[in-house]
Protein backbone atom coordinates (compact mmCIF):
# COMPACT_ATOMS: atom_id res chain seq x y z
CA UNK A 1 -24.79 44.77 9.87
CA UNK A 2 -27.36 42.12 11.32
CA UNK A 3 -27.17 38.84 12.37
CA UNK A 4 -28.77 37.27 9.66
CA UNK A 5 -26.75 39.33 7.51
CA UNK A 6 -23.51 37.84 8.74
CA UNK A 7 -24.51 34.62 8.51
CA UNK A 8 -25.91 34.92 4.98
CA UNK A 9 -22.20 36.13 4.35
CA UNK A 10 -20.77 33.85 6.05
CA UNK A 11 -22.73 30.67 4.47
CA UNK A 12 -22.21 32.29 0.91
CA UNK A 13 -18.35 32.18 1.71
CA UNK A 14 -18.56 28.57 2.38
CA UNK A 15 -20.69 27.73 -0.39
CA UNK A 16 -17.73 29.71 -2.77
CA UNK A 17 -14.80 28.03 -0.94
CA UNK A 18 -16.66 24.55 -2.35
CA UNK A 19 -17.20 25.67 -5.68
CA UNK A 20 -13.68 26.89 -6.38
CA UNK A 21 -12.25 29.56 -4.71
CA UNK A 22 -10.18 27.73 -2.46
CA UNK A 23 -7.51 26.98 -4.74
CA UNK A 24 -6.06 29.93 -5.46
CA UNK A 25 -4.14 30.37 -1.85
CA UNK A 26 -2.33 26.13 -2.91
CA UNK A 27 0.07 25.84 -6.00
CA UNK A 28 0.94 22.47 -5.31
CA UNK A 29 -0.93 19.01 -5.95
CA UNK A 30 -1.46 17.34 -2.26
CA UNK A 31 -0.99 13.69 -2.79
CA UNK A 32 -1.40 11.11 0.51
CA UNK A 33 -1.39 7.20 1.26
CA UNK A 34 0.68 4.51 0.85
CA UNK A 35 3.94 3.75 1.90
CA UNK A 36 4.41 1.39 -1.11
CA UNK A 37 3.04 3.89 -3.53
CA UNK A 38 4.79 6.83 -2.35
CA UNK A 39 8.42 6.15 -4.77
CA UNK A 40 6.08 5.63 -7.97
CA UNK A 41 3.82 9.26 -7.28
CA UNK A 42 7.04 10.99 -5.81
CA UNK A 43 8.77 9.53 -9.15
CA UNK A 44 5.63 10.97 -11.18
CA UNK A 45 6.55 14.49 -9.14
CA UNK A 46 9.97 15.03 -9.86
CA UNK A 47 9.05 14.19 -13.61
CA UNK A 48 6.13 16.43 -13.85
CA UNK A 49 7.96 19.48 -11.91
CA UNK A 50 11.35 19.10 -14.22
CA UNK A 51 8.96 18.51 -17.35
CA UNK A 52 6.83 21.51 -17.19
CA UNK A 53 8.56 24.29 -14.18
CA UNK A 54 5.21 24.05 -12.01
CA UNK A 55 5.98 23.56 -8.63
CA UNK A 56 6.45 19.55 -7.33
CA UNK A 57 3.66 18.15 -5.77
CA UNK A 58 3.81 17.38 -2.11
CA UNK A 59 3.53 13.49 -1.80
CA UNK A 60 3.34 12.14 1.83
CA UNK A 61 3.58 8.85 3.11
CA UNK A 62 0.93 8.24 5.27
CA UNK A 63 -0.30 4.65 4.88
CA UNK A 64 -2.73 3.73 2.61
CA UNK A 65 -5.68 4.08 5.66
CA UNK A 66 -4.21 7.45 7.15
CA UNK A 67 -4.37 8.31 3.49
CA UNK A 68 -7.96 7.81 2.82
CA UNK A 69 -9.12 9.22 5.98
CA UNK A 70 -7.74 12.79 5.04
CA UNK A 71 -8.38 12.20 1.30
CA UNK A 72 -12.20 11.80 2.14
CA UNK A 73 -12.49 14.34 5.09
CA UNK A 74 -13.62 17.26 2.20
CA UNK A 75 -13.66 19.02 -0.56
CA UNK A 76 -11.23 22.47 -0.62
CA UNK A 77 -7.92 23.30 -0.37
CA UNK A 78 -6.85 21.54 3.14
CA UNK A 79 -8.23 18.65 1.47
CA UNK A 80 -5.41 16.07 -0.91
CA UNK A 81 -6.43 16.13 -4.58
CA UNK A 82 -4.94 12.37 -4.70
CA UNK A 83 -4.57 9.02 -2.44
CA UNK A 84 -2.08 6.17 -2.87
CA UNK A 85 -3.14 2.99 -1.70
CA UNK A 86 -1.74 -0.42 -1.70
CA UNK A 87 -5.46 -1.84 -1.56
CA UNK A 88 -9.02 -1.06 -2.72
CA UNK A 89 -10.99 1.55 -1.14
CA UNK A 90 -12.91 -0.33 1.70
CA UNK A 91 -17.01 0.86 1.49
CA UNK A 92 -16.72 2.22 5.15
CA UNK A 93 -13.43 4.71 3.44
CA UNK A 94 -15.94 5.07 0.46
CA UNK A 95 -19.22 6.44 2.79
CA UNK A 96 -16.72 8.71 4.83
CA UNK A 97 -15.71 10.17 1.18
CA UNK A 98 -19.54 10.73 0.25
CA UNK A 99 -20.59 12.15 3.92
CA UNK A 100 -17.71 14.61 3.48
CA UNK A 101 -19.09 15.82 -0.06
CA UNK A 102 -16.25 13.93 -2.03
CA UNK A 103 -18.64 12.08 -4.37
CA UNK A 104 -16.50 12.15 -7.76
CA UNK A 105 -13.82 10.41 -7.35
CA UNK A 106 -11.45 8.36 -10.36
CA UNK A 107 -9.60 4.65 -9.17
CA UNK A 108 -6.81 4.36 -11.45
CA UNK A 109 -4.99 0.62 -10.90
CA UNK A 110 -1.75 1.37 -11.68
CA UNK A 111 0.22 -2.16 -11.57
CA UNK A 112 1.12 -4.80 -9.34
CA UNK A 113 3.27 -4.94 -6.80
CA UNK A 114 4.87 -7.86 -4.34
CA UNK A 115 4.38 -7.89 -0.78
CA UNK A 116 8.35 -9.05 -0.21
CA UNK A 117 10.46 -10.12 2.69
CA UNK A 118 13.76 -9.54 2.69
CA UNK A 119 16.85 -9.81 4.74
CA UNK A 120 20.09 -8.49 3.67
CA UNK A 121 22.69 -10.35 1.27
CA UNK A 122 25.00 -10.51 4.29
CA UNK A 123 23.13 -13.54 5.58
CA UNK A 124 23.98 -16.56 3.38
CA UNK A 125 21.23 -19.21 4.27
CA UNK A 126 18.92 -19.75 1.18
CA UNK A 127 16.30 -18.67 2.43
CA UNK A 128 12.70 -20.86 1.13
CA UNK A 129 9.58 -20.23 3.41
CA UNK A 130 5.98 -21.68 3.23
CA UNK A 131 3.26 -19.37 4.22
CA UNK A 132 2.27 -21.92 6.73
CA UNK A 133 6.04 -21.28 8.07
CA UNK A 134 5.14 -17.10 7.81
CA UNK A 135 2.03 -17.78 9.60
CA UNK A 136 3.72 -19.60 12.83
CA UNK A 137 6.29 -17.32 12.78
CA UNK A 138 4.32 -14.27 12.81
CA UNK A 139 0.85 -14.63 14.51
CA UNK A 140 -0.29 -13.52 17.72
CA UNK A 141 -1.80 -17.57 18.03
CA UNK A 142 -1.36 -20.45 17.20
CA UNK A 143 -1.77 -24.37 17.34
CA UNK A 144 0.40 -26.30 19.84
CA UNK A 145 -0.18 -30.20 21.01
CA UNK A 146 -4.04 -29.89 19.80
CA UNK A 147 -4.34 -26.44 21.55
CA UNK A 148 -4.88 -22.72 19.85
CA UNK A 149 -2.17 -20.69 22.37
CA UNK A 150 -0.44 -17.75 22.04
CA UNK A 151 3.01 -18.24 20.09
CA UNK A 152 5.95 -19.56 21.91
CA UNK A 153 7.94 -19.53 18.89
CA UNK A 154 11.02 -17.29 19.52
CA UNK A 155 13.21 -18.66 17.18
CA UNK A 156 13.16 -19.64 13.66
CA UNK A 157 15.32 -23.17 14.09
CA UNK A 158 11.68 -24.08 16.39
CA UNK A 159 9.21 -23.81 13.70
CA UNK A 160 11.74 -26.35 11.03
CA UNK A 161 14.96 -27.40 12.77
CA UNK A 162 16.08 -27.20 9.14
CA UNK A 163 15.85 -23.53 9.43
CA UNK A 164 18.47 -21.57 11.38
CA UNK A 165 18.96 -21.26 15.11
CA UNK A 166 18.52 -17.68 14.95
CA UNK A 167 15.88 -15.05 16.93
CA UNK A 168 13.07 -14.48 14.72
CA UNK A 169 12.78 -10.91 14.11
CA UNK A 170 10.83 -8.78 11.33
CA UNK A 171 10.40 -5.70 11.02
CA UNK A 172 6.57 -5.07 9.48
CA UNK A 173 4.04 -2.34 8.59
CA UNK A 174 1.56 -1.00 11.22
CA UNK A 175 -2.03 -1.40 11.12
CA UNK A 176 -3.12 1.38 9.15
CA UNK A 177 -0.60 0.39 6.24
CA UNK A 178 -2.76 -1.15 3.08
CA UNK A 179 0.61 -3.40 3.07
CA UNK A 180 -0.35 -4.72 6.44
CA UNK A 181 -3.92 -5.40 5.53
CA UNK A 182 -2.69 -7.28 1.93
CA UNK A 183 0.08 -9.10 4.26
CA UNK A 184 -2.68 -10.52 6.58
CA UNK A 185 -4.92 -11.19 3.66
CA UNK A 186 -2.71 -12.85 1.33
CA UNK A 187 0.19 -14.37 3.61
CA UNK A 188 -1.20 -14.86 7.13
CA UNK A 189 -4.63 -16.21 6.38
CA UNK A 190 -3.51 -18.05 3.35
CA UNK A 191 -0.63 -19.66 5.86
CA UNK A 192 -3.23 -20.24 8.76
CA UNK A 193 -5.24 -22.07 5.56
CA UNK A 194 -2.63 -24.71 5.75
CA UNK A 195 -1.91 -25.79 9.50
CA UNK A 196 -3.26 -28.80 9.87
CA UNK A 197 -5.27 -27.86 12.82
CA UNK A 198 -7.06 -25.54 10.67
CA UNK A 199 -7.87 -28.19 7.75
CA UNK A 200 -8.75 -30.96 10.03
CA UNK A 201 -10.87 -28.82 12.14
CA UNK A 202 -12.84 -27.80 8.98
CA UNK A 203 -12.84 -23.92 10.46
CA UNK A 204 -14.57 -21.74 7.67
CA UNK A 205 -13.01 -18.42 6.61
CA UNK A 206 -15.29 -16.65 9.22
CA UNK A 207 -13.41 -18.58 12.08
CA UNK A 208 -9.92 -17.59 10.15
CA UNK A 209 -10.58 -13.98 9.78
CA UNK A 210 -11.39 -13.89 13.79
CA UNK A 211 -8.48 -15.80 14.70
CA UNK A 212 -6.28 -15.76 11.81
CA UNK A 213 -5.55 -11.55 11.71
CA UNK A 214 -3.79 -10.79 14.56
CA UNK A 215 0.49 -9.87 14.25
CA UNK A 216 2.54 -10.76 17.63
CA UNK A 217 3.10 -8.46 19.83
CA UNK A 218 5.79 -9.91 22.29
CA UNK A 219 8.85 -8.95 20.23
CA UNK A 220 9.89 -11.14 17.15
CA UNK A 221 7.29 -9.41 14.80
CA UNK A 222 7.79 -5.61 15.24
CA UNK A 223 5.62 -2.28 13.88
CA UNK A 224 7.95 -0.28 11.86
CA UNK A 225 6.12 2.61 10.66
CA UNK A 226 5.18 4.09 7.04
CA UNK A 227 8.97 4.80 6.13
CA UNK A 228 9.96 1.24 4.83
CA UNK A 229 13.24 3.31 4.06
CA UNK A 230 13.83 3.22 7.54
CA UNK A 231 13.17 -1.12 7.04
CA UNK A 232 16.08 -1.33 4.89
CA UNK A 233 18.36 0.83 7.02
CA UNK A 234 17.44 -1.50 9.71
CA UNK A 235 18.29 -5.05 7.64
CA UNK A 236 21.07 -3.56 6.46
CA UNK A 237 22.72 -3.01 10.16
CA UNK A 238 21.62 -6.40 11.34
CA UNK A 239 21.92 -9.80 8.84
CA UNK A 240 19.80 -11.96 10.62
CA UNK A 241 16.67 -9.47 10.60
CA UNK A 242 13.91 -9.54 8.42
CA UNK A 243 11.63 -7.18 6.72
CA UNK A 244 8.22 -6.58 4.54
CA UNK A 245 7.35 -4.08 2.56
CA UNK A 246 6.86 -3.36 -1.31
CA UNK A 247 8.94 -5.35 -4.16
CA UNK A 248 10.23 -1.88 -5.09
CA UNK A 249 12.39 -1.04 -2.24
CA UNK A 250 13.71 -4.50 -2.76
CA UNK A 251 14.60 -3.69 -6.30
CA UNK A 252 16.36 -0.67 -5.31
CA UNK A 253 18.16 -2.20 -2.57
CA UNK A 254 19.22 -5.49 -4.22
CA UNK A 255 22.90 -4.72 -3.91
CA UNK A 256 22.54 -5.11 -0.35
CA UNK A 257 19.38 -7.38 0.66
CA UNK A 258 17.71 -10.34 -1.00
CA UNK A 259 14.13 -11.33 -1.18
CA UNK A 260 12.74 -14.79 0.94
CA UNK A 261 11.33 -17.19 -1.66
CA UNK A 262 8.03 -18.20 -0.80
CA UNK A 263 6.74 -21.38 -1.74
CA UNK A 264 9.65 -22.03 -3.18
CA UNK A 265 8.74 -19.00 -6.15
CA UNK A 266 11.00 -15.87 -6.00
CA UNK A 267 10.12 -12.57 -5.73
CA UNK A 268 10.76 -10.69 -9.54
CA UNK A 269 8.70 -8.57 -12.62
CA UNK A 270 7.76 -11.89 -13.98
CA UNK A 271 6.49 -14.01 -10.72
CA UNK A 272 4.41 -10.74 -9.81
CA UNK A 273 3.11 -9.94 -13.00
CA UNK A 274 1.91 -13.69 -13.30
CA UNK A 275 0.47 -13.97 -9.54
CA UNK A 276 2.71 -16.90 -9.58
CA UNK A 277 4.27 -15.38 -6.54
CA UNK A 278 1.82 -16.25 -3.77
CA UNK A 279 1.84 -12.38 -2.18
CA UNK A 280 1.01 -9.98 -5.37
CA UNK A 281 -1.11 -7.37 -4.78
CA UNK A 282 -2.44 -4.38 -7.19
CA UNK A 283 -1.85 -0.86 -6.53
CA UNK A 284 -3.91 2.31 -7.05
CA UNK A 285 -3.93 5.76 -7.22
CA UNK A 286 -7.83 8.02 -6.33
CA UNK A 287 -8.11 11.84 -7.50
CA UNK A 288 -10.32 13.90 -6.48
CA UNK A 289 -12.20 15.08 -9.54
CA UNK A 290 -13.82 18.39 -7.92
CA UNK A 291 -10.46 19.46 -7.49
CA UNK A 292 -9.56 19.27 -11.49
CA UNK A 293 -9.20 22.55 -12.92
CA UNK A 294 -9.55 23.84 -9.48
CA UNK A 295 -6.39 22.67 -8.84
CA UNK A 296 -3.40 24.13 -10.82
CA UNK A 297 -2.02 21.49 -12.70
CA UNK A 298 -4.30 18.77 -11.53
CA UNK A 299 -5.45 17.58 -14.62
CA UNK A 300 -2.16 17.78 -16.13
CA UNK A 301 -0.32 15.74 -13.16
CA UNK A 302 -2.82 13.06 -13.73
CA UNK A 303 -2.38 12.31 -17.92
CA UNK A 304 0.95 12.65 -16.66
CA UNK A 305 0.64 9.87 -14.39
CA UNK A 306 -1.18 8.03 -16.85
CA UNK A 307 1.54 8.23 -19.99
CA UNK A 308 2.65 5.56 -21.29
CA UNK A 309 6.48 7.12 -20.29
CA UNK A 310 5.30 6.40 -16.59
CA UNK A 311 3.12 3.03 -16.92
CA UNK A 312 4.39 0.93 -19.73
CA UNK A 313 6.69 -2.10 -19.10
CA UNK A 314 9.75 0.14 -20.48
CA UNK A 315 8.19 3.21 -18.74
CA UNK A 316 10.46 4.94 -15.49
CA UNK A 317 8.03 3.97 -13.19
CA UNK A 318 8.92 0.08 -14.19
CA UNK A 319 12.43 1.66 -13.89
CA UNK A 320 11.69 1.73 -9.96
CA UNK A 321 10.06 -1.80 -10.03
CA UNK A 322 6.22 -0.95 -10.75
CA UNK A 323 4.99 -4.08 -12.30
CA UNK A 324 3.29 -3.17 -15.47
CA UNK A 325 -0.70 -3.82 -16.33
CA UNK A 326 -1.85 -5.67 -19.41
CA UNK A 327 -1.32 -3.58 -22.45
CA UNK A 328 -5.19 -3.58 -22.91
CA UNK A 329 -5.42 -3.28 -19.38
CA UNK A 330 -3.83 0.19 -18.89
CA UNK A 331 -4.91 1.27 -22.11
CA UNK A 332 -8.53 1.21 -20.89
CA UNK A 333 -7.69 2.85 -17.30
CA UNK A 334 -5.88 5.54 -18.80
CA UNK A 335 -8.51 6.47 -20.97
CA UNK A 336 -11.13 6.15 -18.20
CA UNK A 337 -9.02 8.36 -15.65
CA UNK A 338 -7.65 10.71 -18.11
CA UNK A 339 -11.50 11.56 -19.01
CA UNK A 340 -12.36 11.86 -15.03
CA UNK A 341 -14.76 8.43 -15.33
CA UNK A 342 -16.43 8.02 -11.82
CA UNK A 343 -15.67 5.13 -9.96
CA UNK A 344 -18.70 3.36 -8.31
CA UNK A 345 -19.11 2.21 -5.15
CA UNK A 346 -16.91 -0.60 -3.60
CA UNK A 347 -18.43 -3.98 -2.63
């Protein structure tokens, strides 16, 4: 055989593994991304598996960024079929997806969730914090006698001598978590909003987002990985330790830890649903449409997904803390995703 012949074959083999071919050496739905996500599509899993004897999908908690970066690295089997995320999909994540051939792809919003922080029940201050309190707590800099400085705060009794003499110590997600990127959106910049150097310096959001993003480093804020169960483990050993991560591994964990009211609005269904509570986020779930009917079971994982069992208020993804969308609201994304609807590029 030629040269040329081989790589005819070879290129025809490639061209078939993109089409379809690929997915008859995977039985199982590949599903990536977010940490916060992960209970509601592992939830969807075991459902799906016990409904209907196909083998359980694989979900893996990768954070919402790990997530898209091997949800848009291809088409074919190696590829996930579906990516949690705790965010939007950023353009840059979007133009990876469509440079790798992954041009079809569905957003399904699936609820709201709460960006909480918690410490455990054993600690018995009530605890009330302002996000200008989270912000000089937490950030890498920060205003000090007229001066932007790197934080000296070490403990909490320094920011409000009302507050307890204690170390301050959270335990956080890492920088490729989608709950890190809504935490700095929605807590730190919204608490740098309020200093009073800020406001009487007139700084525009420009000057916030450049100055305003960065976590500590020096020890009271620390990177705890994609496995928030390994957050509550740790609050649960020490009472004076703080954590953030999702509203549902608060709800599943409120015999033992209790959420830190913010702005004096605590952390439940109701406050979330409403925004009221000032760190609310949406979540969603992407599929990767060339993979339906590819796939086994693809298609049928997704309207599962979608049911009204899984997403309605009474529904036993609400069961785990999911906080449910608008009746009208889901009604139109289910239809949309069920029917494969391609989402268009993000702004």
């Amino acid at each position: 055989m030629s040269h040329a012949t081989l790589t005819v074959s070879t290129v025809a083999l490639i061209a078939l593994a993109a089409t379809g071919a690929f997915a008859q050496s995977r039985q199982e739905i590949r599903i990536v991304g977010s940490s916060t996500v992960f209970p509601y599509s592992q939830a969807v899993a075991e459902q799906f598996a016990n409904q209907t004897g196909a083998p359980s999908p694989i979900v893996e908690s990768t954070g919402t960024g790990g997530g898209f970066q091997a949800f848009c690295a291809g088409i074919g089997e190696q590829h996930p079929d579906i990516a949690g995320a705790s965010r939007e999909m950023r353009p840059s994540e979007w133009e990876l997806c469509q440079q790798n051939g992954v041009t079809d792809i569905s957003e399904a919003l699936i609820g709201y969730d709460g960006l909480s922080i918690v410490i455990s029940r054993q600690n018995d201050f009530d605890w009330d914090l302002s996000l200008e309190e989270i912000y000089l707590a937490l950030a890498a800099q920060v205003p000090v006698d007229g001066e932007w400085v790197d934080n000296p705060y070490q403990r909490w009794s320094e920011i409000d001598p009302e507050l307890p003499d204690i170390p301050i110590l959270v335990y956080g997600p890492p920088p490729t978590s989608g709950t890190r990127d809504a935490f700095v959106e929605l807590a730190m910049h919204e608490g740098c909003k309020e200093l009073d150097y800020v406001q009487q310096g007139g700084f525009d959001s420009a000057w916030i987002n450049e100055n305003c993003s960065r976590m500590r480093t020096d020890g009271p804020f620390v990177e705890a990985g994609e496995n928030d169960n390994l957050i509550v483990q740790r609050l649960q050993a020490d009472p004076n330790a703080m954590g953030i991560f999702g509203y549902s591994f608060l709800y599943e964990n409120l015999d033992t830890l209790k959420d830190v009211n913010i702005n004096g609005v605590e952390a439940n269904l109701d406050t979330i649903a409403s925004f009221e509570y000032p760190i609310a986020r949406p979540l969603y779930i992407y599929i990767k449409n060339a993979h339906r009917g590819v796939i086994p079971n693809l298609q049928e994982f997704v309207e599962e997904y979608m049911s009204e069992d899984a997403l309605a208020r009474d529904g036993y993804l609400a069961e785990r803390g999911l906080v449910s969308l608008p009746d009208d609201v889901r009604a139109q994304t289910q239809e949309a995703v069920i029917a494969g609807a391609s989402m268009s590029a993000p702004e």
